[in-house]
PDB file of N, CA and C in Angstrom:
ATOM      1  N   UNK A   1     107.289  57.361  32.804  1.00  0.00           N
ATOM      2  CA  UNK A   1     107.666  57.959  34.050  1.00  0.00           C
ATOM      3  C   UNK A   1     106.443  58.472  34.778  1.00  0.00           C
ATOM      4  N   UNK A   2     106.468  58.194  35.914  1.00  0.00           N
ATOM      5  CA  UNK A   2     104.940  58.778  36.502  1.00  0.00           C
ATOM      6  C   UNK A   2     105.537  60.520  37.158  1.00  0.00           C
ATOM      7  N   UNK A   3     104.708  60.730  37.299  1.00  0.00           N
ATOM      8  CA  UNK A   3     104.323  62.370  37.872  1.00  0.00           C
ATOM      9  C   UNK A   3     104.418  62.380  39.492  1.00  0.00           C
ATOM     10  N   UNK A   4     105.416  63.290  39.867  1.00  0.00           N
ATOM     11  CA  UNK A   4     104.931  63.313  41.435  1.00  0.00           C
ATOM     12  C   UNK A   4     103.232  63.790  41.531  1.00  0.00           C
ATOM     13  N   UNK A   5     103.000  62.467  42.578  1.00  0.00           N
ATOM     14  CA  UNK A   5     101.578  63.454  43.320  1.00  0.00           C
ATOM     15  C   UNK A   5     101.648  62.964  44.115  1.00  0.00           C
ATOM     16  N   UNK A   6      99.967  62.998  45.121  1.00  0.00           N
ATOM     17  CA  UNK A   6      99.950  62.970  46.358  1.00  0.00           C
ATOM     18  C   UNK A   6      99.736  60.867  46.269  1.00  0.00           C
ATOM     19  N   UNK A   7      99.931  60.165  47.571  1.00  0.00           N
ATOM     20  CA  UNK A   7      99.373  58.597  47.670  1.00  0.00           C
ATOM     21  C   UNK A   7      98.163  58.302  47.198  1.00  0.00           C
ATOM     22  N   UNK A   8      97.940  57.787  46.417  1.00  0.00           N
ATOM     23  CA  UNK A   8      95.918  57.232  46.032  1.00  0.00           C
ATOM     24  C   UNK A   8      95.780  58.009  45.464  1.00  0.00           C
ATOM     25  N   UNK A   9      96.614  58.827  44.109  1.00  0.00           N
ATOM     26  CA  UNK A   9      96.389  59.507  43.325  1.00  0.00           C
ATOM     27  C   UNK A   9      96.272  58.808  42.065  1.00  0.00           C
ATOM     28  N   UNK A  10      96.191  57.889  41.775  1.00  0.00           N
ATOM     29  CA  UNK A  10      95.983  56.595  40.792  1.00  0.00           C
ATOM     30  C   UNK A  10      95.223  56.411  39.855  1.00  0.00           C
ATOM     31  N   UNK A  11      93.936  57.122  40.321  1.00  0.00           N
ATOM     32  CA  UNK A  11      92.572  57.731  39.223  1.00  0.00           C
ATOM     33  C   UNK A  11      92.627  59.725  38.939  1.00  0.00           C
ATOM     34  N   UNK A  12      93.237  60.112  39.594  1.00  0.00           N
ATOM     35  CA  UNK A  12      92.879  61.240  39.708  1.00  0.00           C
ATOM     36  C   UNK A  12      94.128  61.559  38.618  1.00  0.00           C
ATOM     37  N   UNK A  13      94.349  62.819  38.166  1.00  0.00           N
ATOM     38  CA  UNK A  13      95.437  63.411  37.085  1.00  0.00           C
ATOM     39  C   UNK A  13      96.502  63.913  38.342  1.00  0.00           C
ATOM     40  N   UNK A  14      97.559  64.072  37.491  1.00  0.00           N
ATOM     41  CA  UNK A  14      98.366  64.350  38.549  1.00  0.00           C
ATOM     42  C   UNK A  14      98.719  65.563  38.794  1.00  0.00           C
ATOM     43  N   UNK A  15      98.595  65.764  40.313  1.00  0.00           N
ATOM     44  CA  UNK A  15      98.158  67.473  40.701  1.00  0.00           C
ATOM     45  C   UNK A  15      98.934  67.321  41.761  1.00  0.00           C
ATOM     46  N   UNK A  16     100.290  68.146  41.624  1.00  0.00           N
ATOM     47  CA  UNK A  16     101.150  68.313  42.943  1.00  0.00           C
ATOM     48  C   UNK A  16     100.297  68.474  44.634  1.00  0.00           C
ATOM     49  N   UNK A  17     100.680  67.544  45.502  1.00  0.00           N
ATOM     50  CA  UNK A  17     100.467  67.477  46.590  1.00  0.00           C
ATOM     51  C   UNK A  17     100.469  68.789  47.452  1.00  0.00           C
ATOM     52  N   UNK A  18      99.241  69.443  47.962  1.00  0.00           N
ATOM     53  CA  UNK A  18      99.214  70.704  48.371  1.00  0.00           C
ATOM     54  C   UNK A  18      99.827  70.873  49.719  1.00  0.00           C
ATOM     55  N   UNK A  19     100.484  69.517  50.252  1.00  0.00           N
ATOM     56  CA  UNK A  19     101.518  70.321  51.798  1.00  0.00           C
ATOM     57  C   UNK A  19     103.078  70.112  51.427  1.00  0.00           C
ATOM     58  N   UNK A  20     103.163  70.089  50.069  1.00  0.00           N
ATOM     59  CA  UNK A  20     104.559  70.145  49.194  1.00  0.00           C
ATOM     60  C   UNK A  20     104.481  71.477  48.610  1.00  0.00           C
ATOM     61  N   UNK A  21     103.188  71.780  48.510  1.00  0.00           N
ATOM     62  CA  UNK A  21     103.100  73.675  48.285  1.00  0.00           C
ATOM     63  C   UNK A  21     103.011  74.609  49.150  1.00  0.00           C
ATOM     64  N   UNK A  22     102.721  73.980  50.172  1.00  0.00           N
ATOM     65  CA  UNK A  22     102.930  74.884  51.959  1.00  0.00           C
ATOM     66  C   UNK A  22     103.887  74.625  52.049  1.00  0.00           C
ATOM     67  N   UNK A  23     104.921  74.187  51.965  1.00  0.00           N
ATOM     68  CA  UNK A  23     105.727  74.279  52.775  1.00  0.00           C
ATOM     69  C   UNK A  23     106.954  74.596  51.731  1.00  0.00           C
ATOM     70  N   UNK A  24     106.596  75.084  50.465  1.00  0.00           N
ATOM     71  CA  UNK A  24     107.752  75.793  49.513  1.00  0.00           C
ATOM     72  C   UNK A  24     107.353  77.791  49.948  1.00  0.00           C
ATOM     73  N   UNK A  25     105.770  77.578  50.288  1.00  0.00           N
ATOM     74  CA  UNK A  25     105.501  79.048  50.270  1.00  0.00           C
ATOM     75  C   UNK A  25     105.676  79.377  51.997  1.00  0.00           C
ATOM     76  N   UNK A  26     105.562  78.394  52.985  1.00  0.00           N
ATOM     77  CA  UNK A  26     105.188  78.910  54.235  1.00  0.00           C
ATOM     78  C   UNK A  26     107.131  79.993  54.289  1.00  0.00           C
ATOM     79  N   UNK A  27     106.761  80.446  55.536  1.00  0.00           N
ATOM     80  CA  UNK A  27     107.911  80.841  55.712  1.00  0.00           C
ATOM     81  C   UNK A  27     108.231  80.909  57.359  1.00  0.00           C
ATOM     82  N   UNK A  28     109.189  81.057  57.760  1.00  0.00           N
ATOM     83  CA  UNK A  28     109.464  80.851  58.932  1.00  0.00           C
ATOM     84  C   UNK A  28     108.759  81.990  60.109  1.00  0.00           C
ATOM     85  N   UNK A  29     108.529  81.621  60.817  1.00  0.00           N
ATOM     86  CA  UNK A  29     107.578  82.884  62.134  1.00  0.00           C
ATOM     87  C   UNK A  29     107.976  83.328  62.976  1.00  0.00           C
ATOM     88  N   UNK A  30     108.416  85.035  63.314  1.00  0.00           N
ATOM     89  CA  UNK A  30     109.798  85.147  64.188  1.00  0.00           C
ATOM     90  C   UNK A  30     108.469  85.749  65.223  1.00  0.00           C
ATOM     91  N   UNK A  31     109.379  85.483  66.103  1.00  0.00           N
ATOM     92  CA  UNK A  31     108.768  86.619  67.248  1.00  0.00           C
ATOM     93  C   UNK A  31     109.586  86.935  67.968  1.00  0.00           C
ATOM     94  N   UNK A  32     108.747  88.509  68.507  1.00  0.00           N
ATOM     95  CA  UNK A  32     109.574  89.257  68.613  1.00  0.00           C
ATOM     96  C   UNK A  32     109.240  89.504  70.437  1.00  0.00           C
ATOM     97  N   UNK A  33     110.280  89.232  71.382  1.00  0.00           N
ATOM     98  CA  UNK A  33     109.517  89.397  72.977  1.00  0.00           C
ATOM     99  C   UNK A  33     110.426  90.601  73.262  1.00  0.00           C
ATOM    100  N   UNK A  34     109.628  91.779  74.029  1.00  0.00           N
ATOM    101  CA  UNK A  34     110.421  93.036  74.303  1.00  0.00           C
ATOM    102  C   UNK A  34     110.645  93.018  75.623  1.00  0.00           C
ATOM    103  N   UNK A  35     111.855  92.790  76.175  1.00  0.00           N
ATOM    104  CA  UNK A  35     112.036  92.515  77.470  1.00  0.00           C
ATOM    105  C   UNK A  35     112.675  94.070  78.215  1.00  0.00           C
ATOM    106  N   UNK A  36     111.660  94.550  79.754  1.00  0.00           N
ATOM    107  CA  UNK A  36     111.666  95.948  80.114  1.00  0.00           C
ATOM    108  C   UNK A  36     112.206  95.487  81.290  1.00  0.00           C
ATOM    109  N   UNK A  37     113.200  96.276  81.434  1.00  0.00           N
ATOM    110  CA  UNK A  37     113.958  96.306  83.050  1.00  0.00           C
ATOM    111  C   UNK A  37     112.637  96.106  84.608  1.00  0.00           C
ATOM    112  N   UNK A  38     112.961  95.522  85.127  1.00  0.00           N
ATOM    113  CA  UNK A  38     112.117  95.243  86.420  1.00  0.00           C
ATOM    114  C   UNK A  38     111.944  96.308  87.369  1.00  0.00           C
ATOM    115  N   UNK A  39     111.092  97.217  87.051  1.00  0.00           N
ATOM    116  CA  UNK A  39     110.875  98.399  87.458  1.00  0.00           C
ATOM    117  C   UNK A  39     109.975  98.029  89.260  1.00  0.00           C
ATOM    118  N   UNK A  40     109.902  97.022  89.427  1.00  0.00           N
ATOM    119  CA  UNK A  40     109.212  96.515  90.647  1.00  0.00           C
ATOM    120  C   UNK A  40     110.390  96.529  91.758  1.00  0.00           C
ATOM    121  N   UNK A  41     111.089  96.239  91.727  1.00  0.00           N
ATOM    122  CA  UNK A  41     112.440  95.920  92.924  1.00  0.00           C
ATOM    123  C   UNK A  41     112.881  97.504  93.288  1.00  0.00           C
ATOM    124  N   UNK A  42     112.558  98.675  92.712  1.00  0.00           N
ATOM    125  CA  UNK A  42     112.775 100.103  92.588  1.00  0.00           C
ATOM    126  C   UNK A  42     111.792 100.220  93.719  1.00  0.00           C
ATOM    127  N   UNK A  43     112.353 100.654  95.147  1.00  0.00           N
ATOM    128  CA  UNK A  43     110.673 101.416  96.138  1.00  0.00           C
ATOM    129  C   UNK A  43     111.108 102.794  95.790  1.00  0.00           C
ATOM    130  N   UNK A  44     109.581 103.068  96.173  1.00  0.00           N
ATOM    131  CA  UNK A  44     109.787 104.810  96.056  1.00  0.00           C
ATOM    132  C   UNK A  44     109.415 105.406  97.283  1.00  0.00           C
ATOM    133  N   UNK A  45     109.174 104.481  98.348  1.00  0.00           N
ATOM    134  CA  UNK A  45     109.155 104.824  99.784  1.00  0.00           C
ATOM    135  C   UNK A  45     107.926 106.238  99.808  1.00  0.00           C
ATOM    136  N   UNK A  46     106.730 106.041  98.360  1.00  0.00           N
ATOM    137  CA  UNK A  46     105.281 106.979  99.092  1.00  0.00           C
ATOM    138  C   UNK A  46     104.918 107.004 100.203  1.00  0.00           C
ATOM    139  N   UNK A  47     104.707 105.848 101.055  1.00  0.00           N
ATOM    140  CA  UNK A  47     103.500 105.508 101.934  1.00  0.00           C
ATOM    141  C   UNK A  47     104.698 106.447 103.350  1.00  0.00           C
ATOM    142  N   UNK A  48     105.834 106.346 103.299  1.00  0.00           N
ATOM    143  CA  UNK A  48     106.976 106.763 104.424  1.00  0.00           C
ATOM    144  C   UNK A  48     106.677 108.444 104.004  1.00  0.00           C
ATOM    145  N   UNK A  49     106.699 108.529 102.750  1.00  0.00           N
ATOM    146  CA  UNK A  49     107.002 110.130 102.697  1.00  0.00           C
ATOM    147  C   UNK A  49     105.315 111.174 103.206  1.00  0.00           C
ATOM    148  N   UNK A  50     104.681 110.287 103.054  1.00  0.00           N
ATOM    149  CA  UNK A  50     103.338 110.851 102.898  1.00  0.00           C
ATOM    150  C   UNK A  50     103.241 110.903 104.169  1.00  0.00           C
ATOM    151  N   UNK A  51     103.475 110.135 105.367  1.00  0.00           N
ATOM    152  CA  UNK A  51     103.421 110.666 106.697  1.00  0.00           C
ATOM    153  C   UNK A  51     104.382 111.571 107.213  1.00  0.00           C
ATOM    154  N   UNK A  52     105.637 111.094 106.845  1.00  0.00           N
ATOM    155  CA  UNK A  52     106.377 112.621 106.851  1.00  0.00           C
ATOM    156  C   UNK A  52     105.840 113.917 106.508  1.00  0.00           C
ATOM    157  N   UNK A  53     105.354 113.679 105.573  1.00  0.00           N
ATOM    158  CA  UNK A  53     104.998 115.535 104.838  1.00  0.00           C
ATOM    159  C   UNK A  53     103.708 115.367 105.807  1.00  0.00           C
ATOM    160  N   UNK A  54     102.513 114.712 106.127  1.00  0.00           N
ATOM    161  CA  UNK A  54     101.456 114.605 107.205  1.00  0.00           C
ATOM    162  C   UNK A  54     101.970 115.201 108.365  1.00  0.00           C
ATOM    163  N   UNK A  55     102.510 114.538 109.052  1.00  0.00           N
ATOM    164  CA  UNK A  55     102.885 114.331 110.546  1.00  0.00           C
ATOM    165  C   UNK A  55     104.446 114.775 110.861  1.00  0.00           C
ATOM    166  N   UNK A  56     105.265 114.513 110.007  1.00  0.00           N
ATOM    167  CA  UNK A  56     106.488 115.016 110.620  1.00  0.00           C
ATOM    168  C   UNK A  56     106.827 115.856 109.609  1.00  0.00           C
ATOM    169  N   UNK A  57     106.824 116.857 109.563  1.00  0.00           N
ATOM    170  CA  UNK A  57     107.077 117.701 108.364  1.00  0.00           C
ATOM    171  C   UNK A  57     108.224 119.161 108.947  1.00  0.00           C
ATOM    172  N   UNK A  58     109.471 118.031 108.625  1.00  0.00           N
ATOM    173  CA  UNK A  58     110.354 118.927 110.003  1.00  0.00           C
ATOM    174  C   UNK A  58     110.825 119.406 108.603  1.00  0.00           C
ATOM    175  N   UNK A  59     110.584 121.334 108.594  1.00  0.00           N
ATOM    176  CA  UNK A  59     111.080 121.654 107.725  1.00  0.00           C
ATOM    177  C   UNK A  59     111.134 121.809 106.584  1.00  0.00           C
ATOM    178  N   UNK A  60     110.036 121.153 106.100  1.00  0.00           N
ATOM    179  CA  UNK A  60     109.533 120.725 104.952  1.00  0.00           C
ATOM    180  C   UNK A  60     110.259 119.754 103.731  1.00  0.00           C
ATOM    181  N   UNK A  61     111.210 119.024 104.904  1.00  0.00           N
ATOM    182  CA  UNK A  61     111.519 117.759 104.264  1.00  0.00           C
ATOM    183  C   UNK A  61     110.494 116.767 103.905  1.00  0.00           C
ATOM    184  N   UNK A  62     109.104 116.828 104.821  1.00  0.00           N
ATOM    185  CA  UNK A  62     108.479 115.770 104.219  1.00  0.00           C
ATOM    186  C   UNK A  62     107.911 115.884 103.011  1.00  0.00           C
ATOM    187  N   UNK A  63     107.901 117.042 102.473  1.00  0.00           N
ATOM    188  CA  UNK A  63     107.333 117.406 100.973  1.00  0.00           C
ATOM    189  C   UNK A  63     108.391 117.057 100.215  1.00  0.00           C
ATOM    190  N   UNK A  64     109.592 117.558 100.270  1.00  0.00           N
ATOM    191  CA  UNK A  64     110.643 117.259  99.339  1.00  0.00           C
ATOM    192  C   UNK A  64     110.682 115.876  99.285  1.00  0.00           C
ATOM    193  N   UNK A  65     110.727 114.974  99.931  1.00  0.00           N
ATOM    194  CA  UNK A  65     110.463 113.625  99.830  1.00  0.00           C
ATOM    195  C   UNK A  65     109.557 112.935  98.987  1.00  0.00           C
ATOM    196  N   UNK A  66     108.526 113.532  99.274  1.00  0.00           N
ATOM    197  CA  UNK A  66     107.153 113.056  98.587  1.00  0.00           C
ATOM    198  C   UNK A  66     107.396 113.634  97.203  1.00  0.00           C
ATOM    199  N   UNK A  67     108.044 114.919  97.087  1.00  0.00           N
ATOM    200  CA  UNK A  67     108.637 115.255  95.407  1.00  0.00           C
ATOM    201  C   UNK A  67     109.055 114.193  94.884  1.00  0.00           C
ATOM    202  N   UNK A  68     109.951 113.949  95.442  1.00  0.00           N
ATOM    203  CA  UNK A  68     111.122 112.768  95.147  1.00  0.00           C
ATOM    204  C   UNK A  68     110.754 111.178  94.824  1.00  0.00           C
ATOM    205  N   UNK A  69     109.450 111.008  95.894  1.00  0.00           N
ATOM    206  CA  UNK A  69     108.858 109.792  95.816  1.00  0.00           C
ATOM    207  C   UNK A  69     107.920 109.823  94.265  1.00  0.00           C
ATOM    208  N   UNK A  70     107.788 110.849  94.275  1.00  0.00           N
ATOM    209  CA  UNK A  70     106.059 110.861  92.787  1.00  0.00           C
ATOM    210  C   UNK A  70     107.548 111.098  91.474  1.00  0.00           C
ATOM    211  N   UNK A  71     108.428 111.455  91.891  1.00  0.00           N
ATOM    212  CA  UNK A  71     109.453 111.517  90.496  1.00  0.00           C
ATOM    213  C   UNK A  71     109.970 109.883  90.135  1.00  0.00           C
ATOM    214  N   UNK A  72     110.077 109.293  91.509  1.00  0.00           N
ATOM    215  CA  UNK A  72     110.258 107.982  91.293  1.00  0.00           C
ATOM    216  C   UNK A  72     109.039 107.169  90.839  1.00  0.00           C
ATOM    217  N   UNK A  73     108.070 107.229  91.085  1.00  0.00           N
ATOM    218  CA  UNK A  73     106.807 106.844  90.245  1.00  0.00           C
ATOM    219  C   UNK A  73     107.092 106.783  88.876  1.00  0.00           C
ATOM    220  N   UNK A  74     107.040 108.191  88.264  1.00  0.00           N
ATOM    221  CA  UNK A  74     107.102 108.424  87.224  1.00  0.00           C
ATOM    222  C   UNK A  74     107.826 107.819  86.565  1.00  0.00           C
ATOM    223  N   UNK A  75     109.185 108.035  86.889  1.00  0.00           N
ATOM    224  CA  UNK A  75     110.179 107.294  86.424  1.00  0.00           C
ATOM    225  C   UNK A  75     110.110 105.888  86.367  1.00  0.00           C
ATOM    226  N   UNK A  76     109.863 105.332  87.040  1.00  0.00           N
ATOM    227  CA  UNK A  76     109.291 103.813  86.718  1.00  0.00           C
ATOM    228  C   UNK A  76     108.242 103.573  85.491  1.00  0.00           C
ATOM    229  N   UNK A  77     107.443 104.286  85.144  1.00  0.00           N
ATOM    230  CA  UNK A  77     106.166 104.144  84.372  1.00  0.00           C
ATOM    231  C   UNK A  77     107.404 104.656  82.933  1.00  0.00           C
ATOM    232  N   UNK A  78     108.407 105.476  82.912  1.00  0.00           N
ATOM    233  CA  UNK A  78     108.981 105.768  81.742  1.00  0.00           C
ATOM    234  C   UNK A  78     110.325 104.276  81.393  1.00  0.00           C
ATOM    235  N   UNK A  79     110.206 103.662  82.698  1.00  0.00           N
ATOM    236  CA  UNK A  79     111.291 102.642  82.193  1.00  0.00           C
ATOM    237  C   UNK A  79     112.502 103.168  82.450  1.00  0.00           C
ATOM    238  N   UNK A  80     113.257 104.247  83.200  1.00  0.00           N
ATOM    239  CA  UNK A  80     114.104 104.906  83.470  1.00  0.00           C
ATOM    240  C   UNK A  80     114.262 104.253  84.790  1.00  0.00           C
ATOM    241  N   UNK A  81     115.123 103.038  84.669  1.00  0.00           N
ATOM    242  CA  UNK A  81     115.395 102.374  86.038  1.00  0.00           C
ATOM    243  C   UNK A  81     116.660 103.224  86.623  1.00  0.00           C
ATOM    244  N   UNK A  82     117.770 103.940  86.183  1.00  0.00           N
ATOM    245  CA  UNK A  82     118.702 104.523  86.868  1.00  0.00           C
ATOM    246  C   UNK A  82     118.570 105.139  86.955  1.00  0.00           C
ATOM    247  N   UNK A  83     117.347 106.450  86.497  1.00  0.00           N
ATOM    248  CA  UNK A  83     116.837 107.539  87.128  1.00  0.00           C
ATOM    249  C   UNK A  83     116.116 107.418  88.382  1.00  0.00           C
ATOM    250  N   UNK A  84     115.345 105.756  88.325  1.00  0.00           N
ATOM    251  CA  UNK A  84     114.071 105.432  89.528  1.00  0.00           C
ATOM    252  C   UNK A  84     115.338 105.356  90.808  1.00  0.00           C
ATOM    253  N   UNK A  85     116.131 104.874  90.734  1.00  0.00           N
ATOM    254  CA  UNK A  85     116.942 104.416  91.357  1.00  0.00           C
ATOM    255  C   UNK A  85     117.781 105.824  92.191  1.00  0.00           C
ATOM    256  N   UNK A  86     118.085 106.391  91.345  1.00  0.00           N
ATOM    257  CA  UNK A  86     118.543 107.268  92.377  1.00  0.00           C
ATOM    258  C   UNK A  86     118.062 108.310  92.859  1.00  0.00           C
ATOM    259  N   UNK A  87     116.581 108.617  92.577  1.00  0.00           N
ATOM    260  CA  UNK A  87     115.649 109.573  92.833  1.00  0.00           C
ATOM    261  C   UNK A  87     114.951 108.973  94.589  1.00  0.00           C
ATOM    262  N   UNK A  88     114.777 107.489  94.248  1.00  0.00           N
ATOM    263  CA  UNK A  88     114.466 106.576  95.180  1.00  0.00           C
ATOM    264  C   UNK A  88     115.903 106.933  96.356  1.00  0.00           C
ATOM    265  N   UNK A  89     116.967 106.670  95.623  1.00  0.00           N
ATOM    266  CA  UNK A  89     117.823 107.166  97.040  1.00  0.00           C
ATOM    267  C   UNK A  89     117.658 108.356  98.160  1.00  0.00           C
ATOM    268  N   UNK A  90     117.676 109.441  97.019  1.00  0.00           N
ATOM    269  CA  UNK A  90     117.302 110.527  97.540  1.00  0.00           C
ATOM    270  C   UNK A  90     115.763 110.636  98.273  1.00  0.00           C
ATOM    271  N   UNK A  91     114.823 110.311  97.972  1.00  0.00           N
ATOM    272  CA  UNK A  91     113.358 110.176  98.605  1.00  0.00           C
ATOM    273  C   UNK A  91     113.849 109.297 100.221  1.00  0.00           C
ATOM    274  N   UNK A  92     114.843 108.452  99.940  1.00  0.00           N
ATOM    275  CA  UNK A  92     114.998 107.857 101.170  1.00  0.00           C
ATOM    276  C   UNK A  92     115.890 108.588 102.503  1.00  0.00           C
ATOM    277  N   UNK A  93     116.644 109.207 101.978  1.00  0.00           N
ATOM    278  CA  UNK A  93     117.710 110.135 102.560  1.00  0.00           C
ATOM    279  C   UNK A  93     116.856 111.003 103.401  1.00  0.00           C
ATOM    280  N   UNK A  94     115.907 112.185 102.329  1.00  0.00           N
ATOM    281  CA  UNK A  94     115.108 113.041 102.894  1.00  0.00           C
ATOM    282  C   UNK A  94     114.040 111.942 104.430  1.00  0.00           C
ATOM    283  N   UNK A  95     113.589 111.463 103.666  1.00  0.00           N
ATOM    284  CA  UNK A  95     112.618 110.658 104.873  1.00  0.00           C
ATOM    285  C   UNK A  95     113.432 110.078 106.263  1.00  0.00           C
ATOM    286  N   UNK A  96     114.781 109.749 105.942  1.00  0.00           N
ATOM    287  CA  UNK A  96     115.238 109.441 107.370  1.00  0.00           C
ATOM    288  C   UNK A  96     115.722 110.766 108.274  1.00  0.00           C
ATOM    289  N   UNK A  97     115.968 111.774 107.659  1.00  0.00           N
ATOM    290  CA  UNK A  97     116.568 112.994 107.779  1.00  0.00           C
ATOM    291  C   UNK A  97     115.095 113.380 108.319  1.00  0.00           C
ATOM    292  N   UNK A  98     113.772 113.930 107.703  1.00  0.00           N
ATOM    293  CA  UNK A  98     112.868 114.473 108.474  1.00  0.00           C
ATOM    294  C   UNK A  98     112.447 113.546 109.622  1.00  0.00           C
ATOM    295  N   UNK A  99     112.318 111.804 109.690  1.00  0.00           N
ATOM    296  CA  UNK A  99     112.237 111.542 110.226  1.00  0.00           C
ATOM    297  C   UNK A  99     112.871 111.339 111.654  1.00  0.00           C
ATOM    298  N   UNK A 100     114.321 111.527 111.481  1.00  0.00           N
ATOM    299  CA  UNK A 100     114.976 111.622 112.267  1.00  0.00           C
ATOM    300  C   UNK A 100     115.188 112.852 113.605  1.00  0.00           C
ATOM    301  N   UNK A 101     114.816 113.729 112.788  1.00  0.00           N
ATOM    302  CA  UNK A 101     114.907 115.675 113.361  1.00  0.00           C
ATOM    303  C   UNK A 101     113.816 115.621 113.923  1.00  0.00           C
ATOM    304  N   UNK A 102     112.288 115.264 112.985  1.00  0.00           N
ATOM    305  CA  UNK A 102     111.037 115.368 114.247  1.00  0.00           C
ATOM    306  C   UNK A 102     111.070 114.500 115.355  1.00  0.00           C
ATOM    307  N   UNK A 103     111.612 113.337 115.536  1.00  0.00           N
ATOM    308  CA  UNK A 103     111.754 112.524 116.559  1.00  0.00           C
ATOM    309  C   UNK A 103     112.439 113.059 117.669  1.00  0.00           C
ATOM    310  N   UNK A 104     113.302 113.875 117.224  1.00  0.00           N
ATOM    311  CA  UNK A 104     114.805 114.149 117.980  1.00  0.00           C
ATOM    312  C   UNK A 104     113.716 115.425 119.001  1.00  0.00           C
ATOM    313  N   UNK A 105     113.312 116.219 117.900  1.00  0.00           N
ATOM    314  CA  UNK A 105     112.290 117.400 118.450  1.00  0.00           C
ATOM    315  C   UNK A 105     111.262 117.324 119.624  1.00  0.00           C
ATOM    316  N   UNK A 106     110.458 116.203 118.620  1.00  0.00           N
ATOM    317  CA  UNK A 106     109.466 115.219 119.474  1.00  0.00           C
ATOM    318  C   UNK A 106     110.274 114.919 121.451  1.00  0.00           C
ATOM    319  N   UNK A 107     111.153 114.111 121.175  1.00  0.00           N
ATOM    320  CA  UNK A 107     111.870 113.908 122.324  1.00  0.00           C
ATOM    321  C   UNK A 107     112.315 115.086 123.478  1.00  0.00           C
ATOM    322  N   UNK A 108     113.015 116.386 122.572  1.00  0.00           N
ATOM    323  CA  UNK A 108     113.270 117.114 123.441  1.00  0.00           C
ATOM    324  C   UNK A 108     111.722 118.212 124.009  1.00  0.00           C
ATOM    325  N   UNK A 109     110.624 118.236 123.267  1.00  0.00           N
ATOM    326  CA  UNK A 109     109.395 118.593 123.766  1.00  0.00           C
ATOM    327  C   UNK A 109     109.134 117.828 124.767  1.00  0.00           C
ATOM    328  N   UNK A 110     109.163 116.265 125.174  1.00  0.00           N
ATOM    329  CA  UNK A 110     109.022 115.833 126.194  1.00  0.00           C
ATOM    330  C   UNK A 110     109.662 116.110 127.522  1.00  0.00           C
ATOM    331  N   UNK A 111     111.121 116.193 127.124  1.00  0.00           N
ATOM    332  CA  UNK A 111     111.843 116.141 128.363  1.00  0.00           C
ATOM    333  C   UNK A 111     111.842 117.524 128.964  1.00  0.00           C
ATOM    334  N   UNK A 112     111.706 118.798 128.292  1.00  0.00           N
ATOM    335  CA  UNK A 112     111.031 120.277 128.763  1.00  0.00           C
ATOM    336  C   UNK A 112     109.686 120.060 129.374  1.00  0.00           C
ATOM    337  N   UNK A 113     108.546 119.366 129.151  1.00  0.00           N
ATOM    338  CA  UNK A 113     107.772 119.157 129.556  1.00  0.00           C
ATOM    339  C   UNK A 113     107.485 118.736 130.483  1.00  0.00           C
ATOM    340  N   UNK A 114     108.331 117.652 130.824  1.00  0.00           N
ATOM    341  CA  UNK A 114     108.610 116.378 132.013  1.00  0.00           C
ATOM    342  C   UNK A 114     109.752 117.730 133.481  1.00  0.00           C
ATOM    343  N   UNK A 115     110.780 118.387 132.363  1.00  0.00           N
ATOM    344  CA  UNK A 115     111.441 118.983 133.290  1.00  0.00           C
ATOM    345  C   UNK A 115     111.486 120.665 133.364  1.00  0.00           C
ATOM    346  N   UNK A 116     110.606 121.323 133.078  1.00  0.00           N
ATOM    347  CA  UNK A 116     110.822 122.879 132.397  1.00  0.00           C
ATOM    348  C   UNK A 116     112.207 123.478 133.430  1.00  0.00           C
ATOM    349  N   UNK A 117     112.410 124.428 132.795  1.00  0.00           N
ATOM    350  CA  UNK A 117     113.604 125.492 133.063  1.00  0.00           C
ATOM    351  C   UNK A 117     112.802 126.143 133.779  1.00  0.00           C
ATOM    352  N   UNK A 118     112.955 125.998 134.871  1.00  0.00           N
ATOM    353  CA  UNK A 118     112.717 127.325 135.993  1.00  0.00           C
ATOM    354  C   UNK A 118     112.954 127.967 136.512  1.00  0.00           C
ATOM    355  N   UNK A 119     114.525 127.401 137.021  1.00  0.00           N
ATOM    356  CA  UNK A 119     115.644 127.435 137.593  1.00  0.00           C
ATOM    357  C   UNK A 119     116.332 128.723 136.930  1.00  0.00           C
ATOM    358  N   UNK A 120     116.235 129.229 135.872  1.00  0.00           N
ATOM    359  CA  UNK A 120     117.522 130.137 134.902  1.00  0.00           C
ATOM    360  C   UNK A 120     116.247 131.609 135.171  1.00  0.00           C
TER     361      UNK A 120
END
């Protein structure tokens, strides 16, 4: 009876074929991919709040905003997408709200200006 070995083993003694021993010892190779919520599609509306709290700072909504905006930062960097998310709402709320009131302000400074009360 001959001996398993490797092909053209004919002179040599017989010595089990060494990728018949890889592949009793290899073992299978898992990997592992850690998939993180898409923290990119989350705005945190900085660049809006930062001129608010600058320039329109009716009230000091534009700071509370900019709170709101750097909490949404954060929250993104922790992977807390339903925290980013509704912190981001709120950062947006405040910013249309200050934005809205200094405009409104803005406007009626003009039209006193354009028309003062003299009359009363």
């Amino acid at each position: 009876m001959e001996s398993k070995g490797c092909k053209g083993d004919s002179l040599r003694p017989a010595v089990p074929c060494k990728h018949s021993v890889e592949k009793k010892t290899m073992t299978n190779p898992t990997t592992v991919i850690e998939i993180y919520p898409d923290t990119t599609e989350v705005n945190d509306y900085y660049l809006w709040s930062i001129f608010n709290f600058v320039y329109l700072n009716f009230c000091c909504l534009g700071f509370i905003a900019l709170a709101y905006s750097l909490k949404v930062r954060d929250k993104k960097l922790l992977n807390d997408l339903n925290g980013a998310v509704e912190d981001a709402k709120t950062a947006r709320l405040f910013n249309i709200t200050s934005s809205a009131l200094a405009t409104f302000c803005i406007i009626l400074i003009f039209i006193f200006l354009r028309y003062p009360l003299t009359d009363y």
